[in-house]
Structures are given as C-alpha cells and as structure tokens.
C-alpha atoms as a PDB file:
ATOM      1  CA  UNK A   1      53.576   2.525 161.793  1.00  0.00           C
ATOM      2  CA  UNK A   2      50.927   2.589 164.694  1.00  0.00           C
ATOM      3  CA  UNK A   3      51.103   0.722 167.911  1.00  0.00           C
ATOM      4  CA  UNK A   4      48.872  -2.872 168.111  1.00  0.00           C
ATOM      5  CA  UNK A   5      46.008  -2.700 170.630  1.00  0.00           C
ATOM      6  CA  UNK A   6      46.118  -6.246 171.621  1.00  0.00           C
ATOM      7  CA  UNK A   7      42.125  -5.789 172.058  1.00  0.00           C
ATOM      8  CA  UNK A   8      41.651  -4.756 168.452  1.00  0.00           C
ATOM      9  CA  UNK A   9      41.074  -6.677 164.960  1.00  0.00           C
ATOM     10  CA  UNK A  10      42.250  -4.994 161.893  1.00  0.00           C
ATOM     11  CA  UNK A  11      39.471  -3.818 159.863  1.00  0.00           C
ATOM     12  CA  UNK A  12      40.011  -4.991 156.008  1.00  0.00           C
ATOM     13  CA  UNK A  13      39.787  -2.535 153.822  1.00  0.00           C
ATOM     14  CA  UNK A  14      36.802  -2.808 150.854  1.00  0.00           C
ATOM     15  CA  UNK A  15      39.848  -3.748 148.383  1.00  0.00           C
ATOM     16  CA  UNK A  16      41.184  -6.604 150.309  1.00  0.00           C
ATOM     17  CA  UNK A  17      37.998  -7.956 150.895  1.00  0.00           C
ATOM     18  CA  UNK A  18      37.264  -7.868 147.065  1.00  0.00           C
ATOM     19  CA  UNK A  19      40.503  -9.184 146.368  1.00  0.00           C
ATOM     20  CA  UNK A  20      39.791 -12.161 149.080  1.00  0.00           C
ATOM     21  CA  UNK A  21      36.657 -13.032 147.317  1.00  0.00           C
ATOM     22  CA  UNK A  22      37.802 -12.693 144.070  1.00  0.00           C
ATOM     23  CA  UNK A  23      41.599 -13.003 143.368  1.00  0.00           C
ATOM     24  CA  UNK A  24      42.152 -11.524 140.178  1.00  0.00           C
ATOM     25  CA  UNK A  25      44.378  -9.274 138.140  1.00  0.00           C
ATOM     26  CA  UNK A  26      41.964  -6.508 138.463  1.00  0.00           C
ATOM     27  CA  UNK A  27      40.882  -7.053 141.972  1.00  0.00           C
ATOM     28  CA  UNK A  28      44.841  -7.144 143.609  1.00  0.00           C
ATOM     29  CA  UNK A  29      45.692  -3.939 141.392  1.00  0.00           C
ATOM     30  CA  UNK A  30      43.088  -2.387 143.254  1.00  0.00           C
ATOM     31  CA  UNK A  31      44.404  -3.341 146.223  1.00  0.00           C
ATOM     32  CA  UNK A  32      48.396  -3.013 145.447  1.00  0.00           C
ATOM     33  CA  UNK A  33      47.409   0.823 144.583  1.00  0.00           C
ATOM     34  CA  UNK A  34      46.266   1.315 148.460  1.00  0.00           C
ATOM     35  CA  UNK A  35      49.521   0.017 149.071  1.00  0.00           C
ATOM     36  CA  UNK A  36      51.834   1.571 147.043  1.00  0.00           C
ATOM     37  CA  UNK A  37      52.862   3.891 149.820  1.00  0.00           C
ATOM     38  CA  UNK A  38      53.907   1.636 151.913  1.00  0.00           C
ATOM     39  CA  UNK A  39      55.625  -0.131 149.720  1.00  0.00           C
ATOM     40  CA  UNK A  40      57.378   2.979 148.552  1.00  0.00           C
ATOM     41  CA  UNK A  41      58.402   4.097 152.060  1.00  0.00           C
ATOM     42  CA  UNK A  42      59.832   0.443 152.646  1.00  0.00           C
ATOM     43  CA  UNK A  43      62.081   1.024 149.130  1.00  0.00           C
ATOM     44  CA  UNK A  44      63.168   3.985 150.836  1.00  0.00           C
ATOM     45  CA  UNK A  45      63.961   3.023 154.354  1.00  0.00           C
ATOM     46  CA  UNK A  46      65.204  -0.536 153.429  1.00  0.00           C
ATOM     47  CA  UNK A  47      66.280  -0.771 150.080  1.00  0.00           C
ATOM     48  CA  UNK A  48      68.266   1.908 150.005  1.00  0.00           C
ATOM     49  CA  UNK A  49      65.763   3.853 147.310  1.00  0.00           C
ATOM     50  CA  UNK A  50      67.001   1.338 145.143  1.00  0.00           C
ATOM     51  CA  UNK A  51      64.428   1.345 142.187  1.00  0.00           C
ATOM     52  CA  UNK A  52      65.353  -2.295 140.956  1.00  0.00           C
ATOM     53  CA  UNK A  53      64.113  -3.575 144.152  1.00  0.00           C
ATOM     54  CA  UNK A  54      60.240  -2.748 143.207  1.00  0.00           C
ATOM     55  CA  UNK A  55      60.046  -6.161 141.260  1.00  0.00           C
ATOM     56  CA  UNK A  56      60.570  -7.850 144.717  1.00  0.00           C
ATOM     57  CA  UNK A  57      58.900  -5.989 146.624  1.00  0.00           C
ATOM     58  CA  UNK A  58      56.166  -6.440 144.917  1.00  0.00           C
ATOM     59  CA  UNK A  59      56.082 -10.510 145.375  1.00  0.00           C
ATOM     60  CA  UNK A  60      56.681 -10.042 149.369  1.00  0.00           C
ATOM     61  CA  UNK A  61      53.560  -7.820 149.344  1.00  0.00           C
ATOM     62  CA  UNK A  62      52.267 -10.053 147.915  1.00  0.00           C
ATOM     63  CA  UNK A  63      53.007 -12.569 150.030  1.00  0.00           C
ATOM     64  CA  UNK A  64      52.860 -10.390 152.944  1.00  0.00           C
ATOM     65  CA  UNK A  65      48.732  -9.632 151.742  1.00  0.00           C
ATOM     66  CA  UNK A  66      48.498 -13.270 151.529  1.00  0.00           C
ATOM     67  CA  UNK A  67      49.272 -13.923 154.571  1.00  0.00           C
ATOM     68  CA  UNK A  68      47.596 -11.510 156.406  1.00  0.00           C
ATOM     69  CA  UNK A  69      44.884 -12.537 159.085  1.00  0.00           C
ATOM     70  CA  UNK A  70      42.687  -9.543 160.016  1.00  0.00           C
ATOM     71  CA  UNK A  71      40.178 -11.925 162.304  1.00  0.00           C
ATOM     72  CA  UNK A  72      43.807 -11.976 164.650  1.00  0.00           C
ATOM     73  CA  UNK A  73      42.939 -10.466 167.893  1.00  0.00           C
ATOM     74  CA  UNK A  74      45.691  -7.641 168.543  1.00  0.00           C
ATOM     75  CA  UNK A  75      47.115  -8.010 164.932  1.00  0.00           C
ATOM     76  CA  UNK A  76      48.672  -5.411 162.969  1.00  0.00           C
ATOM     77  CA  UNK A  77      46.627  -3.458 160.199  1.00  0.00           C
ATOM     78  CA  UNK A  78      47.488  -4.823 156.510  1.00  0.00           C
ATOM     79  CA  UNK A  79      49.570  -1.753 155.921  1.00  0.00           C
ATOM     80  CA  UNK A  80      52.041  -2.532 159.004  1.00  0.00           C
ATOM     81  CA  UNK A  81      51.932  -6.504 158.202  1.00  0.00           C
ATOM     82  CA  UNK A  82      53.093  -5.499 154.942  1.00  0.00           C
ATOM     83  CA  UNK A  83      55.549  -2.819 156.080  1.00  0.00           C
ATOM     84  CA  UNK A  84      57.241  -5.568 158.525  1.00  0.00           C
ATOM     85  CA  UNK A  85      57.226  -8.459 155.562  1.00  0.00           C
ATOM     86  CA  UNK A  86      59.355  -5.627 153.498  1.00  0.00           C
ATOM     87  CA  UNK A  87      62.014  -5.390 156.036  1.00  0.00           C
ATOM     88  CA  UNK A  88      63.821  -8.265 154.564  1.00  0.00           C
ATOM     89  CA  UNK A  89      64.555  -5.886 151.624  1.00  0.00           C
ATOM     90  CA  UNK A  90      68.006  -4.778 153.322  1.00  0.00           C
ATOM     91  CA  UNK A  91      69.137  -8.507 153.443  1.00  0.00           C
ATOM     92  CA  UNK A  92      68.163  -8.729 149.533  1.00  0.00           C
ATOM     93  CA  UNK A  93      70.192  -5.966 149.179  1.00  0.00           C
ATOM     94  CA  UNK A  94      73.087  -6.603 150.908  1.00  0.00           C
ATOM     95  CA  UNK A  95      72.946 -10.214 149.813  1.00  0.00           C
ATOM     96  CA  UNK A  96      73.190  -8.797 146.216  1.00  0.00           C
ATOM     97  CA  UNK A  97      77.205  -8.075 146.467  1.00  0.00           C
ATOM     98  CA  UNK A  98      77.824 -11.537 148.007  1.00  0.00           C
ATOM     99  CA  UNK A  99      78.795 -14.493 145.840  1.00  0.00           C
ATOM    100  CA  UNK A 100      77.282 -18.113 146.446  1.00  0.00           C
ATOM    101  CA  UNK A 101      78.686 -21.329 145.723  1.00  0.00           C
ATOM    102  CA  UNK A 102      77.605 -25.193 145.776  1.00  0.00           C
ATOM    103  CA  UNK A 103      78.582 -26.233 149.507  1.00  0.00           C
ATOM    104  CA  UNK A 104      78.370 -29.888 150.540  1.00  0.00           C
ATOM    105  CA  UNK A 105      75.322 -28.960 153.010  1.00  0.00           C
ATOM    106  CA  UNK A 106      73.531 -28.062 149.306  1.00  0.00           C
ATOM    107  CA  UNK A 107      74.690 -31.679 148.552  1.00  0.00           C
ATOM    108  CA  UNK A 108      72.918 -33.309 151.197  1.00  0.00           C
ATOM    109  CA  UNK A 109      70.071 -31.244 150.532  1.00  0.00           C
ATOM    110  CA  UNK A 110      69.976 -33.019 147.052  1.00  0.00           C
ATOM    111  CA  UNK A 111      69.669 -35.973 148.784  1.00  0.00           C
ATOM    112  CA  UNK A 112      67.490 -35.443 151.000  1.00  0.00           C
ATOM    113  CA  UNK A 113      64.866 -33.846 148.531  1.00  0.00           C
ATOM    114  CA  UNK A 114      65.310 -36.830 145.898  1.00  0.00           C
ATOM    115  CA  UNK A 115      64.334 -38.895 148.751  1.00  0.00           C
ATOM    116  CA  UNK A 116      61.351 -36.760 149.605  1.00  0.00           C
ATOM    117  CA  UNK A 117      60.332 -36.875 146.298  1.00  0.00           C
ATOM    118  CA  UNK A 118      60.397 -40.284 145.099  1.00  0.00           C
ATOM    119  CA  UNK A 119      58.609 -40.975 148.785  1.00  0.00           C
ATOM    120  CA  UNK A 120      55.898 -38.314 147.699  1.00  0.00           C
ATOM    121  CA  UNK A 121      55.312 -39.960 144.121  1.00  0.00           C
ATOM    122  CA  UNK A 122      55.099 -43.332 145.742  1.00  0.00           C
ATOM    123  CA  UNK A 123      52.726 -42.189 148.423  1.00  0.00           C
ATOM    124  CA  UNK A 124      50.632 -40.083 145.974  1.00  0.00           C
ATOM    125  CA  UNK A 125      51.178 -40.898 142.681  1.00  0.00           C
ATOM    126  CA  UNK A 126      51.631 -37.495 141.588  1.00  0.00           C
ATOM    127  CA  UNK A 127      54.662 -35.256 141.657  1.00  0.00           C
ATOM    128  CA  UNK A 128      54.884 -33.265 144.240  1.00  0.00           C
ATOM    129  CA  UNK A 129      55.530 -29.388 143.908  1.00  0.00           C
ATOM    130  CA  UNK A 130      57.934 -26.951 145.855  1.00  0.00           C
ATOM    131  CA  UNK A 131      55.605 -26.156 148.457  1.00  0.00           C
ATOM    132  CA  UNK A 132      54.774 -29.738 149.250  1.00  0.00           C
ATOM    133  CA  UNK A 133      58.647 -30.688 149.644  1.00  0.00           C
ATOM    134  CA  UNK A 134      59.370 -27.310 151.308  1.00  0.00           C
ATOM    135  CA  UNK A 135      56.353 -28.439 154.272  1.00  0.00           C
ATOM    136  CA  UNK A 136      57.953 -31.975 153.987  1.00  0.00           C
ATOM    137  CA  UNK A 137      61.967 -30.938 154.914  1.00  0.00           C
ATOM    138  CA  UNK A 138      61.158 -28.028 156.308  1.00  0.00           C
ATOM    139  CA  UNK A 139      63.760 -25.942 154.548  1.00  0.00           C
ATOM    140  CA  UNK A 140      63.634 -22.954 152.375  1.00  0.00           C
ATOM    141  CA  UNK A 141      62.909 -22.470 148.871  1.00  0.00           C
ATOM    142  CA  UNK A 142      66.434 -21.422 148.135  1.00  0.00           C
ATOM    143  CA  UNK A 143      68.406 -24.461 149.415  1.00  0.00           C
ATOM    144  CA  UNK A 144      65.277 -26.755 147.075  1.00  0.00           C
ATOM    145  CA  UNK A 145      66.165 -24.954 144.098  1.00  0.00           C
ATOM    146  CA  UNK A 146      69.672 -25.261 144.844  1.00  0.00           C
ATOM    147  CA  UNK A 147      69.836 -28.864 145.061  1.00  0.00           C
ATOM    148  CA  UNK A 148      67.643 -28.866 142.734  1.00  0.00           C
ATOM    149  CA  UNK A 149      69.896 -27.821 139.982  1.00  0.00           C
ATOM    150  CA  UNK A 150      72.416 -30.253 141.204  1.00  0.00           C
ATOM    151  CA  UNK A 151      70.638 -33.052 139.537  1.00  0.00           C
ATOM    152  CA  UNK A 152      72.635 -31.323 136.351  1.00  0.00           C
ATOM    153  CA  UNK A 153      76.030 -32.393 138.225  1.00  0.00           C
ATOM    154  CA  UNK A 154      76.888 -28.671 138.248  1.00  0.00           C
ATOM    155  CA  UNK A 155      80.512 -28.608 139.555  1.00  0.00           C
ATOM    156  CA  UNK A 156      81.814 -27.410 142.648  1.00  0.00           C
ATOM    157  CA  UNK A 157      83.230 -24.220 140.914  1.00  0.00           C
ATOM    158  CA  UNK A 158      80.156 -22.831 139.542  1.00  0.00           C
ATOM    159  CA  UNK A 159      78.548 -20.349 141.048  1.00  0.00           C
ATOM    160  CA  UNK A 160      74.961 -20.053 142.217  1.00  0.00           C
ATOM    161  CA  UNK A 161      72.685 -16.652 142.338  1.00  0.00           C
ATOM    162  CA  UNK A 162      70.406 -15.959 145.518  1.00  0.00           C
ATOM    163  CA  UNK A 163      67.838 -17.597 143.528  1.00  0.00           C
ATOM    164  CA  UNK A 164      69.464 -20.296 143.022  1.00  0.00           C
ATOM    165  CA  UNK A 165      70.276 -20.073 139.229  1.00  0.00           C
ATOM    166  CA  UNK A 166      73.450 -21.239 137.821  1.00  0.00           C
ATOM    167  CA  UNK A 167      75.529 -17.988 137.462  1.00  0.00           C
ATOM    168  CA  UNK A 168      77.980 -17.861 133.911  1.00  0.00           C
ATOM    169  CA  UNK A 169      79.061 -13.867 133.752  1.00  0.00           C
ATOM    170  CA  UNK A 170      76.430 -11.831 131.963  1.00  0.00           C
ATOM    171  CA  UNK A 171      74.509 -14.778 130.459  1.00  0.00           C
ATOM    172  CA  UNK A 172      71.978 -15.975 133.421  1.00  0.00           C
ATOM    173  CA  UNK A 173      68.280 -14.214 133.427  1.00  0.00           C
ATOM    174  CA  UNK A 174      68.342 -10.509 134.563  1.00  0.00           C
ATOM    175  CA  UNK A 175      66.893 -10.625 138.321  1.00  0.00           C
ATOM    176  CA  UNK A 176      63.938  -8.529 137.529  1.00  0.00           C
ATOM    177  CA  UNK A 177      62.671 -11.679 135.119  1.00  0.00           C
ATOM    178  CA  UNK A 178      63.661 -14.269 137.406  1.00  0.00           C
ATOM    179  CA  UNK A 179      61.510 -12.334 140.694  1.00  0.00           C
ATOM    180  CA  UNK A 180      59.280 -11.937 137.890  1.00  0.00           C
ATOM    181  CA  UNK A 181      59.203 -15.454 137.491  1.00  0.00           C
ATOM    182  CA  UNK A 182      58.854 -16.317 140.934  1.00  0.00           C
ATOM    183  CA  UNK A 183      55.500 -13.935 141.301  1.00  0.00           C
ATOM    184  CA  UNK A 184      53.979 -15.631 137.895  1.00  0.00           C
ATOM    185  CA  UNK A 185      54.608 -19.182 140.399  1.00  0.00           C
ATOM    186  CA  UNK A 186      53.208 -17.753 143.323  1.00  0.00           C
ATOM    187  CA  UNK A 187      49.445 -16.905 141.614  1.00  0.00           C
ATOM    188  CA  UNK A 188      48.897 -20.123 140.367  1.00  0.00           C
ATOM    189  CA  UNK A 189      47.103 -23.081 141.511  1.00  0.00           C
ATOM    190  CA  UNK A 190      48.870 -26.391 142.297  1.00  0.00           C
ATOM    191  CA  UNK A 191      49.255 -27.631 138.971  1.00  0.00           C
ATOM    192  CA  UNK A 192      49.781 -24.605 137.438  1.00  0.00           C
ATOM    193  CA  UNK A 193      53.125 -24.772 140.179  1.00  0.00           C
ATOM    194  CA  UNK A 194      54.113 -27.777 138.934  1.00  0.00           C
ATOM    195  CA  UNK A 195      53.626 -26.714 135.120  1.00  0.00           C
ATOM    196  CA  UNK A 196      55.910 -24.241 135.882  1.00  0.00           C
ATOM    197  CA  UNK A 197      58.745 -26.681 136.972  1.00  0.00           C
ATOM    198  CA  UNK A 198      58.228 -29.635 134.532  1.00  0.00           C
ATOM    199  CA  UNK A 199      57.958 -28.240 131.369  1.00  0.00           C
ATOM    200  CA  UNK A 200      59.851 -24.869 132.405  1.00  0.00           C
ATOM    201  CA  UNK A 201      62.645 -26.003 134.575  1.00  0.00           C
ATOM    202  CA  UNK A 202      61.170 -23.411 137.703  1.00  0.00           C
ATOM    203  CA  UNK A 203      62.712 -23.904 141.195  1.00  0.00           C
ATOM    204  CA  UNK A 204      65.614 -25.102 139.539  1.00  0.00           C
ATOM    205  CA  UNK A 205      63.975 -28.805 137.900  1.00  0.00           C
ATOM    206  CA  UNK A 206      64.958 -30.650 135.208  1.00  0.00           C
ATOM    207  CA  UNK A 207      62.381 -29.653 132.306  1.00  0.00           C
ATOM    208  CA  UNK A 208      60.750 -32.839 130.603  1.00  0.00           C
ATOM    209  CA  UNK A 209      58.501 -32.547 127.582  1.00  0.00           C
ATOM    210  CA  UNK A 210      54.920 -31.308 127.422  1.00  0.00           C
ATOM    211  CA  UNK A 211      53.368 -34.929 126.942  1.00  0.00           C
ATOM    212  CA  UNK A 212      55.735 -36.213 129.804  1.00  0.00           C
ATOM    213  CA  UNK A 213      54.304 -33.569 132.192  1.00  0.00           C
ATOM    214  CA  UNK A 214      50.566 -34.602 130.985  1.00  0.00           C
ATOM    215  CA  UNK A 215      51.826 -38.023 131.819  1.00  0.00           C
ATOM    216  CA  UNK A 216      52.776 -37.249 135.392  1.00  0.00           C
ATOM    217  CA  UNK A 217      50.071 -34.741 136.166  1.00  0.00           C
ATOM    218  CA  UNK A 218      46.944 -36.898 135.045  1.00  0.00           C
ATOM    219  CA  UNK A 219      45.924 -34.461 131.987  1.00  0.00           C
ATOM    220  CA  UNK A 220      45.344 -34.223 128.430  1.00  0.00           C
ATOM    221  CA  UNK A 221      48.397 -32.962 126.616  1.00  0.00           C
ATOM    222  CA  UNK A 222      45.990 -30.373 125.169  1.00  0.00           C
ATOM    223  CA  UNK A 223      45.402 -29.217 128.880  1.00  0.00           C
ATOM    224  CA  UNK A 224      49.283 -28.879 129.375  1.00  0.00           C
ATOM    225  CA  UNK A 225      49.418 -26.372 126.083  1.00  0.00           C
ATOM    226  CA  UNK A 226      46.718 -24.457 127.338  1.00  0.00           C
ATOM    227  CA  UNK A 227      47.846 -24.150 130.967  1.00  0.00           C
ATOM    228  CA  UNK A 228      51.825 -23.377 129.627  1.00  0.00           C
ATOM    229  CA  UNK A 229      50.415 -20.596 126.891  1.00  0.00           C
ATOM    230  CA  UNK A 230      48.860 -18.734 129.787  1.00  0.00           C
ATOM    231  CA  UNK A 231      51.454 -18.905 132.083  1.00  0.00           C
ATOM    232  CA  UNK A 232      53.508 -17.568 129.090  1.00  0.00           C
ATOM    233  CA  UNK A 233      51.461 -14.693 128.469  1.00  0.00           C
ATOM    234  CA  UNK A 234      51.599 -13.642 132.080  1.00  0.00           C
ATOM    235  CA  UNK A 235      55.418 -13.767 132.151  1.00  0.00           C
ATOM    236  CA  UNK A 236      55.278 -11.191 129.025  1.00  0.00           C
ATOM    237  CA  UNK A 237      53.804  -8.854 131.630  1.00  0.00           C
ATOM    238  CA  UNK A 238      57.108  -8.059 132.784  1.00  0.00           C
ATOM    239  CA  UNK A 239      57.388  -4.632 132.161  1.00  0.00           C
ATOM    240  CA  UNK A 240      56.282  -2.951 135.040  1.00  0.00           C
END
C-alpha cells in the first residue's frame, strides 16, 4: 500500500462517486469489481487464502467503503482504507477454532440493554434498532446479540458462535448465511433494520408476528409483507 501525504485528499474514483450518489445493487458491483484485488490480496495475506472468508470480507468492504472519507486531508486512498478494514480477517480466523460461552458479563449486558430499550421506547415511542442501542451503551454488536438471545433463558452450558447464535452441533445456520445475513442488515434503511429483528429474530431478538411489528413500527401490515418479501429475496442471493 502507498505512503499518506498528509497534504493530499484521496481522489474518488468515478465508481465510488456513482455508488455515493446512487447506492444500488448495480452501482456497488461496479465499484466492488475495482476492488476485488484488494480484497483478494487481503484473503491472501490475512485469511490465510481461506476461500470461505470472501462472504466476510465482502461486508467489511463494505463497511470499510462506507466509511470512507475522501474530503480527509492526508487520508488514505479507498483501496488502502479498505486494505486496513480487512486486517481484522486474521482475528476472524483465528477466532473460528475458539469456543464461546454465556459469561455473567453477557448477563449484565442483558440488563443493561433491556434497560436501554424500554428507556428508548419510552423516550421515542418506537423500538429502537441495533445501531441505536449499540451508540446508546457503547458496546459492540456481538455482546447486543448475545444478550440478546438471553431473553430465551439460554442456559449457562450452551454455547454461543462469534455471531452470537446459539450453537447445537451441526444444526445452527452455516456462517456463510449468517455473514450473509448480516450484509442483507447492513443495506437497509432503519426500518428495514428493525424488520429484520422483529419479524426475523436478527441480532439475536425475539421474533413477534408481522401485525405486531406493524404495530410497533407505525405501518400498515401490508407495508410489513412488502418490506419482509424483499428482504427475503435479497437473502436468496446467497450464492456468491
């Protein structure tokens, strides 16, 4: 990767600035093609050329590209902001070959996101969504989802994935579906979010039925089918 000239902006490439404009499917495969070497190199370097790791990789380019400021005085160009984001793929993969299990710190974290979210609703009047309780404790992802799932009263013995899905032998969701999952989440808009974890039990929620959701989001039941048979036709798109 190139040295940063602190005295430099990153010039966006006529794909990212498309993309930027106009986020859709079309517009960020344009722009994942320009990347596909980097991402590839990364694979190589820090997943140990492990193939299966493509599925995430993909969603921290993603969120790498997201992130990305290019009006940053001194900052790196997308490909190196990307390249650096993709780094963590030697913790995924060493993480892979170490068990997880409910801890009591995962039991305050119950707590403390119950609280959060009953404070949310009463402040709001909506539910609020993983990013909104994430900015709120200031915690990550992983340890909401974990507690989470404790609202089931899992017990101490069962095991949890990275993800934070309950883990039963062979039977939980193949990793590539559930980072597929997580990428579906990460493209939609705020409702679409919390679609995701009311009616389909994302991040670790309790599902609740489609006319409950409608209830608790402020829309027509109709608007909950619609939104949910999308977001189920993107998850087909799996195969990648």
């Amino acid at each position: 990767m190139r040295s940063i000239n602190r005295y430099h902006k990153p010039t966006p490439t006529a794909e990212y600035t498309a993309y930027k404009e106009d986020a859709t499917p079309e517009t960020w495969g344009k722009l994942s093609d320009t990347l596909s070497g980097t991402v590839n190199t990364a694979i190589r370097s820090f997943g140990g050329n492990d193939s299966s790791l493509r599925t995430r990789a993909r969603l921290i380019t993603k969120n790498a590209v997201d992130s990305w400021d290019p009006s940053k005085q001194g900052g790196a160009d997308l490909k190196s902001h990307v390249y650096n984001h993709l780094k963590r793929l030697n913790r995924v993969r060493q993480s892979r070959s170490v068990g997880i299990h409910v801890s009591e710190n995962i039991r305050n974290d119950k707590a403390a996101v119950a609280k959060a979210s009953q404070e949310y609703r009463d402040r709001y009047d909506m539910e609020p969504s993983m990013v909104e309780l994430q900015k709120k404790l200031q915690i990550s992802p992983s340890r909401i989802r974990k507690a989470n799932l404790l609202q089931y009263d899992i017990p101490e013995s069962a095991g949890l994935s990275e993800k934070g899905d309950v883990l039963s032998g062979s039977s939980y969701d193949d990793e590539k579906h559930r980072i597929w999952r997580d990428y579906v989440y990460h493209d939609q808009d705020r409702i679409g979010k919390l679609l995701m974890e009311l009616v389909m039990g994302h991040n670790g929620r309790r599902p609740v039925p489609k006319k409950e959701a409608a209830r608790r989001l402020k829309i027509s039941p109709a608007a909950v089918s619609q939104r949910i048979n999308k977001i189920n036709a993107r998850m087909q798109e799996i195969a990648i």
